[in-house]
Protein backbone atom coordinates (compact mmCIF):
# COMPACT_ATOMS: atom_id res chain seq x y z
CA UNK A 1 -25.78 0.19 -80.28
CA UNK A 2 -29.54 -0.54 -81.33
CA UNK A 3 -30.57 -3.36 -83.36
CA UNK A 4 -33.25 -3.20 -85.53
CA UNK A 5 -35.90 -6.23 -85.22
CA UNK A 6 -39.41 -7.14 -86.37
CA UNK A 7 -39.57 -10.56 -84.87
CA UNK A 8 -38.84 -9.76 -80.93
CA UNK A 9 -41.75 -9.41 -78.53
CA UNK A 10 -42.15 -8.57 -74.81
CA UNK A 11 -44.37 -10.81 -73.02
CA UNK A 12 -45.84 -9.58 -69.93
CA UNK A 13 -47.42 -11.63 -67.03
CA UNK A 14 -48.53 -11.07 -63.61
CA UNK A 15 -48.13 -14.15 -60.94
CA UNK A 16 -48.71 -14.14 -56.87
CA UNK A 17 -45.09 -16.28 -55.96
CA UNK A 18 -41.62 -15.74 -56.58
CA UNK A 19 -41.00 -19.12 -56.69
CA UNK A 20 -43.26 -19.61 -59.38
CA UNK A 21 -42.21 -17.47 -61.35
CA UNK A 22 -38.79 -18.52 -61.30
CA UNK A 23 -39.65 -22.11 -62.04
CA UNK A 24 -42.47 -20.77 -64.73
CA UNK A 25 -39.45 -18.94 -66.34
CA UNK A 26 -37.10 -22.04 -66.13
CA UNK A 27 -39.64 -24.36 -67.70
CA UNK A 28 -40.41 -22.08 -70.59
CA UNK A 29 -36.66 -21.48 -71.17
CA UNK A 30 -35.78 -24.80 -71.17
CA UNK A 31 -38.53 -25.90 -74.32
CA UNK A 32 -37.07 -22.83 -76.14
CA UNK A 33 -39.96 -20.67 -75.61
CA UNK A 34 -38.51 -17.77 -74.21
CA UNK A 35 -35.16 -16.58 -74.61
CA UNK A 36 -35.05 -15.38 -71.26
CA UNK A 37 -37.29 -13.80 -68.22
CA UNK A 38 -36.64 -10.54 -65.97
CA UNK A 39 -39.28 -10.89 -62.68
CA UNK A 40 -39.78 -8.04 -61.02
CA UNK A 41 -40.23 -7.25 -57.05
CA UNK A 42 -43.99 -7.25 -55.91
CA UNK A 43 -46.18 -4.24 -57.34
CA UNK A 44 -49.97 -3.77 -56.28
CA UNK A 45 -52.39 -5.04 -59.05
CA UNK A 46 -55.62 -3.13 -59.21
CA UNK A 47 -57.98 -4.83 -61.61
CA UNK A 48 -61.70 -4.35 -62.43
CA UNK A 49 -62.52 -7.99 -63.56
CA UNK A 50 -66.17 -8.84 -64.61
CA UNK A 51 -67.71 -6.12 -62.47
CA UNK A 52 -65.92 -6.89 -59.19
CA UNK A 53 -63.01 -5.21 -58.11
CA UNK A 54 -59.65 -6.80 -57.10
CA UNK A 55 -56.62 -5.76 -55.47
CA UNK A 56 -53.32 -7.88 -55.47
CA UNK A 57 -49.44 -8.38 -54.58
CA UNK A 58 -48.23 -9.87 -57.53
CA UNK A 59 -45.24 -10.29 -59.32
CA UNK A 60 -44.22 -8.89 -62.93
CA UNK A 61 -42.64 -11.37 -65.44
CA UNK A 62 -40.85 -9.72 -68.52
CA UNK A 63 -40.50 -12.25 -71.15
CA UNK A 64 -38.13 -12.21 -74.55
CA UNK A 65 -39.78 -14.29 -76.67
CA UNK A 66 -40.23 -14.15 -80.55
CA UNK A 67 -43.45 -14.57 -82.78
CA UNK A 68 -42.83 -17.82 -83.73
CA UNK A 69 -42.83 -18.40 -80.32
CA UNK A 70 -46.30 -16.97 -79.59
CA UNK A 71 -49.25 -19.64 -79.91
CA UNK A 72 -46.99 -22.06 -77.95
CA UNK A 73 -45.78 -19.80 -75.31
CA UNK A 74 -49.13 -18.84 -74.80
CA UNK A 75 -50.46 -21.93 -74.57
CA UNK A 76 -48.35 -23.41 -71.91
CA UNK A 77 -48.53 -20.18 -69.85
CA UNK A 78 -51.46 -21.43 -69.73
CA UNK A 79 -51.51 -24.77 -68.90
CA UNK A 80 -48.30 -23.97 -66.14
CA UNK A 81 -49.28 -20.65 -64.53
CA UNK A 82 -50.87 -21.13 -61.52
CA UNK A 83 -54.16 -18.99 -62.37
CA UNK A 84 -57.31 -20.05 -64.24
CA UNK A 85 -56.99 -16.83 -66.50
CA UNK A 86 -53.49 -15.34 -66.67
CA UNK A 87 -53.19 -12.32 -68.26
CA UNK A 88 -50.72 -11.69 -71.11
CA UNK A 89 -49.56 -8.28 -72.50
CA UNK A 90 -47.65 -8.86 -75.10
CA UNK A 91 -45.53 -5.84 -76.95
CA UNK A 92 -43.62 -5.44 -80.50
CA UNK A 93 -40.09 -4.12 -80.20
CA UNK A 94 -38.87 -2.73 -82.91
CA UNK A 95 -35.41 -2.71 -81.56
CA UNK A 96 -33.06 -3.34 -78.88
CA UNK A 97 -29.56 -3.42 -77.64
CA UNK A 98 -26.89 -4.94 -79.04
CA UNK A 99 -26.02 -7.48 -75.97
CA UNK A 100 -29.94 -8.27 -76.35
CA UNK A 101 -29.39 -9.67 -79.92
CA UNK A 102 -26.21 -11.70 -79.25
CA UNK A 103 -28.44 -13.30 -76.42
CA UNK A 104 -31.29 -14.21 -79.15
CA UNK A 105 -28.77 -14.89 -81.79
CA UNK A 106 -25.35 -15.61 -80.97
CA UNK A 107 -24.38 -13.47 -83.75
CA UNK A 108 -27.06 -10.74 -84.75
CA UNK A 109 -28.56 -11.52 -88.14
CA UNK A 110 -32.23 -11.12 -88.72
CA UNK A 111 -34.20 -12.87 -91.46
């Protein structure tokens, strides 16, 4: 079953290291930031980047955050991930399953 929400947002981020991502994803789970991260095996990262061109192995975090979440999650993304300049994508959901919301929520009820 679907559940609508308005509040829910899908972070993306690249890193290099499985390892850091893992203890990136523990960190921002345990100050409440994230309700929880997916990483993903490596993928190749093309990326045009001020005129230069750059190729990487990187890693794909998947983050479950919500918007009152934003300014701080993206604020110690930045001071923890391991880049100078990660890049965030960051997506609205306007729903999702119903084990999803008992993970946010404990019992689905949205303001």
């Amino acid at each position: 079953m679907l559940v609508p929400t308005t509040k829910l947002r899908l972070v993306m981020v690249m890193i290099d290291r499985h390892e850091e991502a893992v203890q990136l994803i523990q960190t921002l789970m345990s100050e409440q930031l994230i309700y929880f991260g997916v990483i993903s095996p490596p993928v190749y990262t093309l990326l045009g980047w001020h005129g230069m061109a750059r190729e990487a192995k990187e890693h794909t975090m998947w983050l479950l955050s919500s918007v009152d979440h934003l300014n701080d999650l993206e604020r110690r993304i930045d001071e923890l991930h391991p880049s100078d300049n990660p890049i965030l994508l960051i997506l609205p959901l306007s729903e999702v399953s119903s084990p999803v919301a008992t993970i946010v929520t404990g019992s689905w009820q949205e303001d």
